[in-house]
Every structure is written in C-alpha cells, then in structure tokens.
Protein backbone atom coordinates (compact mmCIF):
# COMPACT_ATOMS: atom_id res chain seq x y z
CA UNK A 1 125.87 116.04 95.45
CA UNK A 2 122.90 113.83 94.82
CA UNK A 3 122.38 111.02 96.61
CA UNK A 4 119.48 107.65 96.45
CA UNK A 5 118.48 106.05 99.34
CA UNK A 6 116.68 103.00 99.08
CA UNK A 7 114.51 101.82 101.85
CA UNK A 8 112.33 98.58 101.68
CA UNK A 9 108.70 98.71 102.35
CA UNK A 10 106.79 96.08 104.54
CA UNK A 11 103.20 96.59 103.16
CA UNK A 12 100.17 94.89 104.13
CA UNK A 13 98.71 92.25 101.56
CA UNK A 14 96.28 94.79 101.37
CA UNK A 15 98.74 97.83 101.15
CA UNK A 16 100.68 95.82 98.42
CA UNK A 17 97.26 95.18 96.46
CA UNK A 18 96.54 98.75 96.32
CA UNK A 19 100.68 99.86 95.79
CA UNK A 20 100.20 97.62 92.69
CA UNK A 21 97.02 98.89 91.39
CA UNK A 22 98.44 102.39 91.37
CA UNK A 23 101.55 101.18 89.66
CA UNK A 24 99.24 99.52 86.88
CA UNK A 25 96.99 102.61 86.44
CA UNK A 26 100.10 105.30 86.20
CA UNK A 27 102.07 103.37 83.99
CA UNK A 28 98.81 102.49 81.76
CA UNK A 29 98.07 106.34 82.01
CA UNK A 30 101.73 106.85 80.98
CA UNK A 31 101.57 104.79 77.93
CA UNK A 32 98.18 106.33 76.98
CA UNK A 33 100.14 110.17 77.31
CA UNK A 34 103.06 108.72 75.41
CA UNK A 35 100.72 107.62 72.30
CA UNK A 36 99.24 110.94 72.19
CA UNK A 37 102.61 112.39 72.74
CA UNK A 38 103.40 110.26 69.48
CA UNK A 39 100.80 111.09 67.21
CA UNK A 40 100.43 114.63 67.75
CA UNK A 41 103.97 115.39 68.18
CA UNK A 42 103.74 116.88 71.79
CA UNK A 43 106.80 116.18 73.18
CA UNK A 44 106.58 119.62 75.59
CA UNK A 45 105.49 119.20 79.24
CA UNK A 46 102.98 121.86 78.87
CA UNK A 47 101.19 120.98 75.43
CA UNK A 48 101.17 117.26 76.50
CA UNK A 49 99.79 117.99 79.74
CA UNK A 50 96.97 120.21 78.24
CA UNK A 51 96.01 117.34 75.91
CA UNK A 52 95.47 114.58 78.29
CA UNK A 53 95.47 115.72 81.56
CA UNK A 54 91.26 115.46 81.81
CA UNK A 55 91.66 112.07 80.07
CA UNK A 56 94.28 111.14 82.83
CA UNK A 57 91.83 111.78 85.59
CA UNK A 58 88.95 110.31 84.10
CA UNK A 59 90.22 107.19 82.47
CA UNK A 60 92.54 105.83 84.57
CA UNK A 61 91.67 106.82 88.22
CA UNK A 62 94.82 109.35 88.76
CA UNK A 63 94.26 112.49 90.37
CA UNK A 64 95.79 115.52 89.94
CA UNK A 65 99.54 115.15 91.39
CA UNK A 66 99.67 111.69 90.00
CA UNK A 67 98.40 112.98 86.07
CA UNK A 68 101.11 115.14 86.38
CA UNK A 69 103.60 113.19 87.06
CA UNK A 70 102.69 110.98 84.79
CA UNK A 71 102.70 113.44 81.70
CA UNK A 72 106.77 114.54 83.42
CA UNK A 73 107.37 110.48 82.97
CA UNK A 74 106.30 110.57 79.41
CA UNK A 75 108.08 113.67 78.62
CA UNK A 76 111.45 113.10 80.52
CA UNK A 77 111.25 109.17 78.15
CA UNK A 78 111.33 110.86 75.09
CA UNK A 79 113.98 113.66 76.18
CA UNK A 80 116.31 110.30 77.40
CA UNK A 81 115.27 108.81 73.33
CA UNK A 82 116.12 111.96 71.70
CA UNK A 83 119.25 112.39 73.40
CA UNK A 84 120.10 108.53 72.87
CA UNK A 85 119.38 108.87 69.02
CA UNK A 86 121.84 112.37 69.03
CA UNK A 87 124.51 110.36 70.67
CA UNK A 88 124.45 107.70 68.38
CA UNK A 89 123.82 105.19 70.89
CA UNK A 90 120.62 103.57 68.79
CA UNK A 91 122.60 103.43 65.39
CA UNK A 92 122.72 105.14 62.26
CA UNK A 93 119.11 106.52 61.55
CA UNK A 94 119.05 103.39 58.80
CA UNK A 95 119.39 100.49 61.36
CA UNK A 96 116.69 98.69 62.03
CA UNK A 97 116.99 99.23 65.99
CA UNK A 98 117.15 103.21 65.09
CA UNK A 99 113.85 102.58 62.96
CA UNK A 100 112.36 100.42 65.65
CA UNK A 101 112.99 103.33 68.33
CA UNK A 102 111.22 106.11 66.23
CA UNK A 103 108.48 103.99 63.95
CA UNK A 104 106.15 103.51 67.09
CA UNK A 105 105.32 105.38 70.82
CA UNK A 106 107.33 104.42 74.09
CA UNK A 107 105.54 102.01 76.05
CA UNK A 108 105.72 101.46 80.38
CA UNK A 109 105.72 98.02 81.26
CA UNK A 110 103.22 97.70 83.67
CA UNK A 111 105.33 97.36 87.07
CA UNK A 112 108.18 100.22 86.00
CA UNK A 113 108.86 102.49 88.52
CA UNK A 114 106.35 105.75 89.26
CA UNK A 115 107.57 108.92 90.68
CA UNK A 116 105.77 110.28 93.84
CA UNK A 117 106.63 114.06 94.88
CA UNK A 118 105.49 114.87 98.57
CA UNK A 119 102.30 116.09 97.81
CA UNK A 120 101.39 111.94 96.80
CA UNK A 121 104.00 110.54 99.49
CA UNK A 122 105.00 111.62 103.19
CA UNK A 123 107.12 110.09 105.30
CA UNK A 124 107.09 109.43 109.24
CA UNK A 125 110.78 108.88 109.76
CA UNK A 126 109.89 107.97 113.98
CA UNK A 127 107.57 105.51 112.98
CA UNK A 128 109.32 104.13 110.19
CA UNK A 129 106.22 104.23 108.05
CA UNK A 130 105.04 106.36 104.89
CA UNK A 131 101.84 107.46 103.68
CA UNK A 132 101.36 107.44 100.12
CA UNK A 133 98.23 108.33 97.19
CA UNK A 134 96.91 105.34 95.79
CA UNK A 135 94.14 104.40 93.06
CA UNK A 136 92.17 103.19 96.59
CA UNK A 137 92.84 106.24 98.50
CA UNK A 138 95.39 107.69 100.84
CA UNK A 139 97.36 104.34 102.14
CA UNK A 140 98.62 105.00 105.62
CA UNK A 141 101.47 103.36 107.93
CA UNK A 142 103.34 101.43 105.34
CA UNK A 143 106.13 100.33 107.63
CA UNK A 144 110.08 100.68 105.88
CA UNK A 145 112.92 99.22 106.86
CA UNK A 146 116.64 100.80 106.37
CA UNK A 147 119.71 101.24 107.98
CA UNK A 148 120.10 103.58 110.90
CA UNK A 149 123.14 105.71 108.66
CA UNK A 150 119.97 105.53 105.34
CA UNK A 151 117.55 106.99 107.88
CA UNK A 152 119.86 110.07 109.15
CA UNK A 153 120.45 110.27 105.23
CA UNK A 154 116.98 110.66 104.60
CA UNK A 155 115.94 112.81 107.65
CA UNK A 156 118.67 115.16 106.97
CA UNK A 157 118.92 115.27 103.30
CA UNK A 158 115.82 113.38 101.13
CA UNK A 159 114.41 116.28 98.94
CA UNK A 160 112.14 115.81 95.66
CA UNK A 161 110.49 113.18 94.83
CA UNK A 162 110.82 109.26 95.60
CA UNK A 163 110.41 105.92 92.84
CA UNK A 164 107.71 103.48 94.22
CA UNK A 165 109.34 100.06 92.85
CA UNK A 166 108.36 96.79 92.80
CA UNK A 167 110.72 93.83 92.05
CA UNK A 168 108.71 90.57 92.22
CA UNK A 169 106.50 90.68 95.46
CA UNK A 170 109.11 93.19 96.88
CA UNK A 171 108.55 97.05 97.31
CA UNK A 172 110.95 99.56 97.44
CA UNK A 173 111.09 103.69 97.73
CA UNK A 174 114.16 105.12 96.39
CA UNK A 175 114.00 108.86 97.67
CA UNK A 176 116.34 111.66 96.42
CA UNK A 177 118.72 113.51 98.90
CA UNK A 178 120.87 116.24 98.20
CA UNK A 179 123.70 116.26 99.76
CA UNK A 180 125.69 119.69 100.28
CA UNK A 181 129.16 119.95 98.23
CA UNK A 182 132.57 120.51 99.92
CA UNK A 183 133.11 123.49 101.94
CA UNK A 184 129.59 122.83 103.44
CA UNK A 185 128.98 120.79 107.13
CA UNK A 186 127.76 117.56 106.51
CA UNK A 187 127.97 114.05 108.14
CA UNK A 188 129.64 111.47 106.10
CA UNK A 189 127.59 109.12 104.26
CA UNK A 190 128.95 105.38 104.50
CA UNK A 191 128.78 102.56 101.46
CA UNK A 192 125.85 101.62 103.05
CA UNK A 193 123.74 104.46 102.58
CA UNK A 194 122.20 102.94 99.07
CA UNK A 195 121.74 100.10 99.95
CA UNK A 196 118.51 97.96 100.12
CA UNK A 197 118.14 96.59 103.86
C-alpha cells in the first residue's frame, strides 16, 4: 500500500529564499519542456528528454537530476490530459473547455509542487533535518517537524521520491512510503500519519 507523509519544514529565511528559487527555475524549466513537448509532439520521456535536456541545464540553472525530473513532470502532465480527454472528463472534443485543453501547451504555475528523488534530497531522520539540491547549491540542515508515529512511517517505509511544496510562506515535503500489504509484518499506521504537524 502506498502511503504520503507530510512533514513541515522550518527553513531559514535564507533556506526558504533559495527553496523558492529552485521552485521558480524547475517549474519555469517545466513549462519551457512542455512547449517543446507541444510543438514537436514529444510526448515520450526519452525523445523529450533528448530535446531539451542541454537547454534545461543551461537556461535555467538545473542540473542533471533536477532536468530530469523536470522532463518526468512534463511528461507524466500530459499522460494525466490524455487520459482526462479519453475519459470524457474535459467534454466532447467540440466544447470549448476540450478545445481550450488541447489548442495550447500545459503551463506550471510558478510555486506548484517539484519532485525530488534521493539523489536531489536526503534526509537525517535523528536530526530532524534534510538536505536538499537547490539553484544556490546543496542546502543543508533544513529542520522538519512531524509526528513521532510520521517519523517511524518515514524511517521505516519512505521510498521514491518526495514533493517540495510551498503554500504561502509555508514549506512542506510530502515523501512516498510503501507500506507492505496484508500477510506482511508491519506496524500500524494511525490517522495521523498524513497529517501536516
């Protein structure tokens, strides 16, 4: 079973400038891939990586792990799209909101959420801190704050990657865990365990 923790992060007014820098610059990478994406019809991980992976680096600051995961972002938005518009769930191909979903490229607003695998983002559960790849370098000791039951979650079970988030001035990580299905020995996650603290 999959399972998101969400832990709150305590950054340093200069931790939070540099947290929201790198937002900025992946999500502005992100909307450059998805224009390409858009005009040349590369909706394939591999093609669209190829194309602007240089560009990625060079324009916008990213390095490698980060391009990446920006070109999976771009890719993984149109997969959600096409499967929306084969569901029906954006109206008849005729409506105007249908239209307005396939007449132009997705866009990232500038704050939306930015994937981090553990190659861009480590955590130091007995410190309560993480260290994660920004546009101004490695950023080190950003203290979290969580639940004691969220931290056994996460020491036990967070694989994958974790969502850097910002809500207002407010910073979250919501990490992954996989949980193991029934018949396997596990401790019981509570209500709690998704919780912001």
């Amino acid at each position: 079973m999959r399972l998101v923790v969400q832990v709150k992060l305590l950054p340093t007014p200069e931790q939070a400038s540099a947290l929201e820098a790198t937002l900025r610059a992946c999500n502005r990478a992100a909307t450059y891939a998805s224009q390409v994406a858009f005009a040349e019809n590369l909706k394939d991980r591999n093609g669209l990586q190829k194309e602007v992976y240089a560009d990625l680096k060079a324009t916008f600051g990213l390095s490698a792990q980060p391009a990446v995961r920006a070109v999976k972002k771009v890719v993984d938005a149109y997969a959600t799209l096409k499967a929306n518009l084969q569901a029906g769930n954006l109206g008849s191909p005729t409506s105007k909101r249908h239209r307005r979903a396939v007449g132009s490229p997705i866009a990232f607003r500038p704050e939306a959420a930015q994937p981090f695998d553990d190659r861009c983002l480590s955590w130091q559960y007995d410190a309560r801190t993480v260290s994660v790849w920004t546009v101004a370098g490695r950023m080190k000791g950003i203290r979290f704050v969580c639940s004691p039951e969220q931290l056994k979650t996460l020491v036990q079970y967070r694989k994958g990657e974790s969502d850097l988030v910002q809500r207002g001035r407010k910073w979250f990580l919501i990490a992954t865990c996989d949980i193991p299905g029934p018949g396997c020995t596990s401790l019981p996650i509570g209500s709690g365990s998704t919780g912001a603290s």
